[in-house]
C-alpha atoms as a PDB file:
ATOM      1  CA  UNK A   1       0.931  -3.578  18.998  1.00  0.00           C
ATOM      2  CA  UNK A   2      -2.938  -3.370  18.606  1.00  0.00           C
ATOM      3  CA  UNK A   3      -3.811  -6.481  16.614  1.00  0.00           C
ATOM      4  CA  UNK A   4      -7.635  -6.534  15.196  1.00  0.00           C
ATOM      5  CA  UNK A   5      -9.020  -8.398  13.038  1.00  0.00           C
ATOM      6  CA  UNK A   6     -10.140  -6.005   9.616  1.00  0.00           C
ATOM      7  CA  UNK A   7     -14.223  -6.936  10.217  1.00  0.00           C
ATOM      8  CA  UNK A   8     -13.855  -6.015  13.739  1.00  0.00           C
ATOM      9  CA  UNK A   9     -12.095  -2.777  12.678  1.00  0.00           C
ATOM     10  CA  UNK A  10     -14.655  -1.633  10.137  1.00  0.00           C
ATOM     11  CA  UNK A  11     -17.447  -2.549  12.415  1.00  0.00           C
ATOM     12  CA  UNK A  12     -16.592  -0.278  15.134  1.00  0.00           C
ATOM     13  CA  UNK A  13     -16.598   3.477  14.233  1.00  0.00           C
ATOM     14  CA  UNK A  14     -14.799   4.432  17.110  1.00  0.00           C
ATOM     15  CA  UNK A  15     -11.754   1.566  16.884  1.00  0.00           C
ATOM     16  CA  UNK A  16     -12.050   2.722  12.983  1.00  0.00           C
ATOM     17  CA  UNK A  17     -11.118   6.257  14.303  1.00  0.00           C
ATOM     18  CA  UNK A  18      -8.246   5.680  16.497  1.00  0.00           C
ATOM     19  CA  UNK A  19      -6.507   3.872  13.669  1.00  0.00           C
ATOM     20  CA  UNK A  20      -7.090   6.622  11.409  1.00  0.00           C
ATOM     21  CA  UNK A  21      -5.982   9.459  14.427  1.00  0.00           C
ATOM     22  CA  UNK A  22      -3.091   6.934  14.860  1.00  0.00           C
ATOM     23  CA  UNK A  23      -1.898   6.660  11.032  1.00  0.00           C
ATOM     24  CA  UNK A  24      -1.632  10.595  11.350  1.00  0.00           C
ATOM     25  CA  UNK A  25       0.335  10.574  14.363  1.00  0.00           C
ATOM     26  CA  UNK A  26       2.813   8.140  12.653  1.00  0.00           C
ATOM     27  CA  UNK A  27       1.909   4.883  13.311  1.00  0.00           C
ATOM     28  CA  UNK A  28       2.829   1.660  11.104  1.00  0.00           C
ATOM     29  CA  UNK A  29       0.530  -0.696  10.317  1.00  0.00           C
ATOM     30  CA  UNK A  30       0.343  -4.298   8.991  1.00  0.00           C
ATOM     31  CA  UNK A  31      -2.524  -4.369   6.663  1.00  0.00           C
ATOM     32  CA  UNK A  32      -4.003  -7.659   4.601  1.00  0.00           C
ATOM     33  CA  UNK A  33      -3.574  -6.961   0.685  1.00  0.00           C
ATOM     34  CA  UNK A  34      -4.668  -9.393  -2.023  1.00  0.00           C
ATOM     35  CA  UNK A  35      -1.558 -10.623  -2.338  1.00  0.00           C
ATOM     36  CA  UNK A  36       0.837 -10.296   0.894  1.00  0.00           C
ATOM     37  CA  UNK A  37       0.456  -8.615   4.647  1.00  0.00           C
ATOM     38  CA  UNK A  38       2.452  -5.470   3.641  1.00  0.00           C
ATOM     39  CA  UNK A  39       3.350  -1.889   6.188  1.00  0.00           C
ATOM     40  CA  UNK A  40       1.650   1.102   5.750  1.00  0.00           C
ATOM     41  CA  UNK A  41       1.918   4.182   7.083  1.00  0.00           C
ATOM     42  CA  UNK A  42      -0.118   7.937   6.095  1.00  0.00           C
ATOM     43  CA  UNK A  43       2.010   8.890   2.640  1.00  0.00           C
ATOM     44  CA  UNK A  44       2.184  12.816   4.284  1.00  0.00           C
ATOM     45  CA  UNK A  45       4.116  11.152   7.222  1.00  0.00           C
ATOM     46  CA  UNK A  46       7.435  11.594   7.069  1.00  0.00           C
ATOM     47  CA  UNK A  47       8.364  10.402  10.073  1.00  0.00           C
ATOM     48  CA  UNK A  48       6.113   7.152   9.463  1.00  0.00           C
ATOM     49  CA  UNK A  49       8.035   6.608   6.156  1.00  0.00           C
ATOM     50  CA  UNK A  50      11.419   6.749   7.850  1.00  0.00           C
ATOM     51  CA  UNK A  51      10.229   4.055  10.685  1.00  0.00           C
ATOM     52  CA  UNK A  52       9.271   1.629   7.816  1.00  0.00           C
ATOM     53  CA  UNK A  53      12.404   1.748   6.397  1.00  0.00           C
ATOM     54  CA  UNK A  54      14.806   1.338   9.572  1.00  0.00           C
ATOM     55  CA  UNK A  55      11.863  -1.344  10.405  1.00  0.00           C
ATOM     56  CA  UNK A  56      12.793  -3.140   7.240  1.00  0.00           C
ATOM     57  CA  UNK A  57      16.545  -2.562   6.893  1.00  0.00           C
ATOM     58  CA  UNK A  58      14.967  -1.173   3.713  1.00  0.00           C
ATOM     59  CA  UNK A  59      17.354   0.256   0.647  1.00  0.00           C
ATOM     60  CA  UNK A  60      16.628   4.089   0.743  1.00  0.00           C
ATOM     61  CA  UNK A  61      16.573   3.789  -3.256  1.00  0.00           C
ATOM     62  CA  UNK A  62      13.823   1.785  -3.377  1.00  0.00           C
ATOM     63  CA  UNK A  63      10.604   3.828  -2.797  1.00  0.00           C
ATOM     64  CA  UNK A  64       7.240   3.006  -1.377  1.00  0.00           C
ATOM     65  CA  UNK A  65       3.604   1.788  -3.288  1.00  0.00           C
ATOM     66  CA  UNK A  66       0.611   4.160  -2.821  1.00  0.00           C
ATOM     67  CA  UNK A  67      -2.967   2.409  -2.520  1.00  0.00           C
ATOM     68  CA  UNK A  68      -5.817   4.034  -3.444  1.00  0.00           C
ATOM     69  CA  UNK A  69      -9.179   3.131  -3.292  1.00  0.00           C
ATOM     70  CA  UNK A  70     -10.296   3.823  -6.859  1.00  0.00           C
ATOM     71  CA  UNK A  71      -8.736   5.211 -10.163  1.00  0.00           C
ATOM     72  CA  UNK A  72     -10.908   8.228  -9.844  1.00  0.00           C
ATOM     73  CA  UNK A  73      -8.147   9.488  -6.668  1.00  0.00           C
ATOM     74  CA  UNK A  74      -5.516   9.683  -9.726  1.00  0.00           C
ATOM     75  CA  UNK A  75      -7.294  12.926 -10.802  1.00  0.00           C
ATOM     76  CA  UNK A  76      -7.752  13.761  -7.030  1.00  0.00           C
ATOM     77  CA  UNK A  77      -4.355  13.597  -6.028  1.00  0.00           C
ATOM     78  CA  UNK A  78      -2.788  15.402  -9.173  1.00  0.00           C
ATOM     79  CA  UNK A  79      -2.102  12.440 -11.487  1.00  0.00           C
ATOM     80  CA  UNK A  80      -2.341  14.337 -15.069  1.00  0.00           C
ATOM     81  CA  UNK A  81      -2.963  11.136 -17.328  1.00  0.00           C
ATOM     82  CA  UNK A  82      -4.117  10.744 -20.559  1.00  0.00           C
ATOM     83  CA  UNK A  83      -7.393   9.319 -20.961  1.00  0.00           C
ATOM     84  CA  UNK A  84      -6.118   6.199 -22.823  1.00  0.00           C
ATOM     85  CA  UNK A  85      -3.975   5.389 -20.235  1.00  0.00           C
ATOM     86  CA  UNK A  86      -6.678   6.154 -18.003  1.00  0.00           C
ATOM     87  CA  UNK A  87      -8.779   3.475 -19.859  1.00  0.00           C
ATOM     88  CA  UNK A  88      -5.552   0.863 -19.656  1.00  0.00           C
ATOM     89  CA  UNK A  89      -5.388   0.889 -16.188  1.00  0.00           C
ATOM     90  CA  UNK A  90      -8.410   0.769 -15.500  1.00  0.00           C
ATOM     91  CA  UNK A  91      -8.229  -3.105 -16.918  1.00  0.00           C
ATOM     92  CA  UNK A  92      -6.306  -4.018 -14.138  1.00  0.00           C
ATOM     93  CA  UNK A  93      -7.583  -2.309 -11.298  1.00  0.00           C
ATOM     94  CA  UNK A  94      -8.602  -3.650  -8.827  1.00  0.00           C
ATOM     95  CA  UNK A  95      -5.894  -6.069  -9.469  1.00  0.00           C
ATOM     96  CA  UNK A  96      -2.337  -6.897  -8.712  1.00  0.00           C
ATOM     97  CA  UNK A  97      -0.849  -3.988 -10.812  1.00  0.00           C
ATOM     98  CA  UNK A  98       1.851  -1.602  -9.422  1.00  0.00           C
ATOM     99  CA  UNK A  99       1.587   1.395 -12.036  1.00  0.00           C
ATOM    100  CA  UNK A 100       5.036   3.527 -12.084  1.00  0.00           C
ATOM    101  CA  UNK A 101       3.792   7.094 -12.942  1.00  0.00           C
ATOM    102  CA  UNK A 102       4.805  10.609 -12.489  1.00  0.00           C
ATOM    103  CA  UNK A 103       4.718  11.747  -9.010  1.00  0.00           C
ATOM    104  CA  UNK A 104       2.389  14.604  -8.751  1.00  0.00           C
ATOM    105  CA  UNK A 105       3.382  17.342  -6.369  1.00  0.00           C
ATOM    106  CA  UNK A 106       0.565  16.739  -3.724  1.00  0.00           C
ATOM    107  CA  UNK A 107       0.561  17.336   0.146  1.00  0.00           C
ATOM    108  CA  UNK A 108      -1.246  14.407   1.039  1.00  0.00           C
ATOM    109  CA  UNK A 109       1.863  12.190  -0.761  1.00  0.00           C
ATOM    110  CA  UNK A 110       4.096  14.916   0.627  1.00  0.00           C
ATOM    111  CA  UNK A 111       6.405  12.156   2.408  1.00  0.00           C
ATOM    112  CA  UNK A 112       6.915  10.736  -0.894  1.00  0.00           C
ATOM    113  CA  UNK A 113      10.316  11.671  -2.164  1.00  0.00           C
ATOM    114  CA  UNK A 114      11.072   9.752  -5.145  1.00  0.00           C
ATOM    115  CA  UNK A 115      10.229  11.816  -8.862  1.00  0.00           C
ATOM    116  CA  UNK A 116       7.617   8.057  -9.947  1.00  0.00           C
ATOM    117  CA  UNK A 117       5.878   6.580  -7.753  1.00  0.00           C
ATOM    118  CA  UNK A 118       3.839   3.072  -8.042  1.00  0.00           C
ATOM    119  CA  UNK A 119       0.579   3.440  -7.259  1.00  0.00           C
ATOM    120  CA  UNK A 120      -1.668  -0.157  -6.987  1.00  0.00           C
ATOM    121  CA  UNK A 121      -5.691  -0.373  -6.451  1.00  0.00           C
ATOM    122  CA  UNK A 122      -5.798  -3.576  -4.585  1.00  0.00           C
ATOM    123  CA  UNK A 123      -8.458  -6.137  -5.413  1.00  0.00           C
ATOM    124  CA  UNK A 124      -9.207  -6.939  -0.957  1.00  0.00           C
ATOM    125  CA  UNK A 125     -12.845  -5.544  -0.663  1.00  0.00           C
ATOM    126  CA  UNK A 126     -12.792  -4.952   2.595  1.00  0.00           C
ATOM    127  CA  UNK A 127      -9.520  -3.132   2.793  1.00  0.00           C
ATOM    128  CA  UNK A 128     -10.863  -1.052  -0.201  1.00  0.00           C
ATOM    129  CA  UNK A 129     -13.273  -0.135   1.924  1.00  0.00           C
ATOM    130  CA  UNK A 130     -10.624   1.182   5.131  1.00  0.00           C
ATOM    131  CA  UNK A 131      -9.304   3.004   1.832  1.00  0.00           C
ATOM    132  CA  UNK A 132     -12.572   4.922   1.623  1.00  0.00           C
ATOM    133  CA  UNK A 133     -13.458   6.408   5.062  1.00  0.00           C
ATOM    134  CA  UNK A 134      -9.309   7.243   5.223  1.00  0.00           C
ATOM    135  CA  UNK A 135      -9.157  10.942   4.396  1.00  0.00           C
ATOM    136  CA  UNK A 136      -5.299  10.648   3.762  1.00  0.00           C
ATOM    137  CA  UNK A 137      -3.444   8.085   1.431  1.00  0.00           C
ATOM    138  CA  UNK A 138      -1.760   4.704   2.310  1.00  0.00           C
ATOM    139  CA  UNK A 139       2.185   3.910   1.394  1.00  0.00           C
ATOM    140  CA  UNK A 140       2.814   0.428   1.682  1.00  0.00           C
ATOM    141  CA  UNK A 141       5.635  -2.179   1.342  1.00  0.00           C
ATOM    142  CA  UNK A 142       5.443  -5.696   1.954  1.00  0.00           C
ATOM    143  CA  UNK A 143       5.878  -6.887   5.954  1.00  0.00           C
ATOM    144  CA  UNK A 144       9.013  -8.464   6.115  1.00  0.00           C
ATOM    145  CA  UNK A 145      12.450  -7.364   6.349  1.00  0.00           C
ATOM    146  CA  UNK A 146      14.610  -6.833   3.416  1.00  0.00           C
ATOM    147  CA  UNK A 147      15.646  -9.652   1.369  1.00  0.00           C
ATOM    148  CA  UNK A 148      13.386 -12.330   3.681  1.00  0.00           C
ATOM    149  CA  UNK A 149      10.378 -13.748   2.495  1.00  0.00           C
ATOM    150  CA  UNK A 150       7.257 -12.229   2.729  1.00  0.00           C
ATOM    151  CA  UNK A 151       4.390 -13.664   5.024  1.00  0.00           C
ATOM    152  CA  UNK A 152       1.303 -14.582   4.817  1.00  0.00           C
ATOM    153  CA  UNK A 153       0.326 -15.350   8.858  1.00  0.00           C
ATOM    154  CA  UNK A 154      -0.767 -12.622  10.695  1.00  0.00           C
ATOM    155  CA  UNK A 155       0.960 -14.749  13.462  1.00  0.00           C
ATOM    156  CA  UNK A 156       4.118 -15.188  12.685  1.00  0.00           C
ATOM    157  CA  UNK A 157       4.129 -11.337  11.785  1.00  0.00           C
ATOM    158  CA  UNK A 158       2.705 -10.412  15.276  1.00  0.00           C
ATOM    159  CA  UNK A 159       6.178 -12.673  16.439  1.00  0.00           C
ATOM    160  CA  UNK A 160       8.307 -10.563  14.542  1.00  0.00           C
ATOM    161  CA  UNK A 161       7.197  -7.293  14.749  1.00  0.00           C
ATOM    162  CA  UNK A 162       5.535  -6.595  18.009  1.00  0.00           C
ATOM    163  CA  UNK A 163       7.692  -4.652  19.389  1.00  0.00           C
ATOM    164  CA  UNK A 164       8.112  -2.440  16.479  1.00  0.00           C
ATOM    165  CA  UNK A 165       4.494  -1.483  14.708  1.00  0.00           C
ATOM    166  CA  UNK A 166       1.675  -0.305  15.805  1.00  0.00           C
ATOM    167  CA  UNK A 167      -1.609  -1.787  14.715  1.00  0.00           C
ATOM    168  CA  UNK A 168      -1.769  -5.757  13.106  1.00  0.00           C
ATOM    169  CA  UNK A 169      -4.897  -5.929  10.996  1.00  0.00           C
ATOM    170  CA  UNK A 170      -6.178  -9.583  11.251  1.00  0.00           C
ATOM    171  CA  UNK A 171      -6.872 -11.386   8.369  1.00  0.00           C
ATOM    172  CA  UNK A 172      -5.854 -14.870   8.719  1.00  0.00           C
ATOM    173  CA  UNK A 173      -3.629 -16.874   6.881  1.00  0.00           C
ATOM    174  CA  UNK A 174      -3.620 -15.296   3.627  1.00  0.00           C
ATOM    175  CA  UNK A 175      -3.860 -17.611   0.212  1.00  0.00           C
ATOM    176  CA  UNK A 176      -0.746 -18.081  -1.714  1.00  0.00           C
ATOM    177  CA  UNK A 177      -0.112 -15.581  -3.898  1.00  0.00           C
ATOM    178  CA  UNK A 178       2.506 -14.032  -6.500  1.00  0.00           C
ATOM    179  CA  UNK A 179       3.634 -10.267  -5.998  1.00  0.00           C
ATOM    180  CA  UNK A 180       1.994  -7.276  -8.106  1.00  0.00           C
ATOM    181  CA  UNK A 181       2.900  -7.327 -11.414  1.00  0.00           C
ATOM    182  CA  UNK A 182       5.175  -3.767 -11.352  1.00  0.00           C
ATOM    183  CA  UNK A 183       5.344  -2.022 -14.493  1.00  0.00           C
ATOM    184  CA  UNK A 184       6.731   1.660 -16.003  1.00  0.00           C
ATOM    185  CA  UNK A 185       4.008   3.503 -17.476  1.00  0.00           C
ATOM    186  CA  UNK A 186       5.878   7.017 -17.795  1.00  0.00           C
ATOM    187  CA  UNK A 187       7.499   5.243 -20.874  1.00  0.00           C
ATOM    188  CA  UNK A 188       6.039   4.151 -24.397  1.00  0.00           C
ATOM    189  CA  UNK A 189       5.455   1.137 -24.872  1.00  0.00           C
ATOM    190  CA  UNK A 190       5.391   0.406 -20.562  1.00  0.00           C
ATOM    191  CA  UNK A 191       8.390  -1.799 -19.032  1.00  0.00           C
ATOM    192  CA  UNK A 192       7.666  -4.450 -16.917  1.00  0.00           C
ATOM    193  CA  UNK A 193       9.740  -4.193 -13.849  1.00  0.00           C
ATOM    194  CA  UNK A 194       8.682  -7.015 -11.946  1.00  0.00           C
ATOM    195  CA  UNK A 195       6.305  -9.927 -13.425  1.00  0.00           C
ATOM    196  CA  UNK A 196       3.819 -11.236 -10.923  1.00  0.00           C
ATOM    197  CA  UNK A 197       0.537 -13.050 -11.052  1.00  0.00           C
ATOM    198  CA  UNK A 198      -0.473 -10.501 -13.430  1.00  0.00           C
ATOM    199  CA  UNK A 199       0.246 -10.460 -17.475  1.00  0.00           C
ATOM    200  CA  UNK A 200      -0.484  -7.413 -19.042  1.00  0.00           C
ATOM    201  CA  UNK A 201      -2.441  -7.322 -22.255  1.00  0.00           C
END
C-alpha cells in the first residue's frame, strides 16, 4: 500500500500521475470523503470493481456510488435529466446526497452493471479537486467490510487493509459524521432510501 497524505498528493504532479496511471491499471484506493474514508476504484474497471467487492465481502446486489466533481459531468457522462431536477440537485450538491438515477450507457461507467446508479458530488474540496485533473470517473463504497462499521482513521484502515489496496490517501482522523442521505430520483415524488445527515427539502 502507498499511503499519502491528499496535500502531498495534489502537490506533486508526478505522484498525482502514478495514482491516476494506477486507478487505470486497477488499483483500489482509500480516499477521504466528507463523510467516511470510502474505496474507489476507475468506474470503466471491471476488474477494480470485482476486487472491491471480494475486498469487502460485499453483496453483489448492492451496487457502487459514482463521484463526480460537478453536476455539469451529468450531461457529460449521458445523464438525460430534466432541467428541474437539474435545479433540485443542484441544492444539495456539494453535499451528502446519493442521487439514484438512470444509468446512462457510457464507457467511462462501463464497469457499472446495475440499470440506477447513485451518483454523489461530495462537499471535501480538496478531493473535488483529485476529481478534476482525473480524466475517468470514481466508484466508491465506504472502507470497511460488510456489515462492520465504517472508519474514520486512516490508521486503523492502513491496519486492516494493507495487504489488500493499493494507495491510502491521508487525511487524518476524519470528524464524525452521518452517511449520505440516499434517495430515488427515477421516481415521482423521490424515495428516500437511506436518511443521513441530510433532509431533503
Amino acid at each position: 500500500m502507498k499511503r499519502v497524505e491528499l496535500t502531498q498528493l495534489l502537490a506533486d504532479a508526478a505522484l498525482l500521475k502514478q495514482f491516476y496511471d494506477d486507478l487505470d491499471n486497477g488499483a483500489v484506493a482509500i480516499i477521504p470523503t466528507d463523510t467516511l474514508y470510502g474505496f474507489a476504484v476507475a468506474a470503466h474497471m471491471p476488474v477494480a470493481v470485482a476486487r472491491i467487492y471480494q475486498i469487502k465481502n460485499r453483496d453483489a446486489q448492492k451496487p457502487l456510488i459514482l463521484f463526480l466533481e460537478q453536476i455539469e459531468q451529468l450531461r457529460q457522462t449521458g445523464f438525460e435529466l430534466p432541467l428541474p431536477l437539474m435545479q433540485r440537485l443542484q441544492q444539495y450538491w456539494p453535499g451528502a446526497l446519493t442521487a439514484i438515477l438512470h444509468k446512462p450507457g457510457h464507457s467511462d461507467i462501463s464497469a457499472f452493471t446495475f440499470d440506477k446508479i447513485g451518483v454523489r458530488i461530495p462537499a471535501h474540496r480538496q478531493l473535488l479537486q483529485f476529481l478534476a485533473g482525473y480524466q475517468h470517473k470514481l466508484l466508491t463504497t465506504s472502507a470497511n467490510r460488510s456489515g462492520a462499521p465504517s472508519d474514520s482513521d486512516p490508521e486503523q484502515l492502513a491496519a486492516e487493509f494493507s495487504s489488500e489496496v493499493d494507495w491510502l490517501l491521508d487525511d487524518g482522523v476524519l470528524s464524525p459524521s452521518l452517511p449520505s442521505t440516499v434517495a430515488d430520483f427515477t421516481v415521482v415524488p423521490p424515495v428516500i432510501l437511506r436518511q443521513g445527515g441530510l433532509k431533503l427539502l
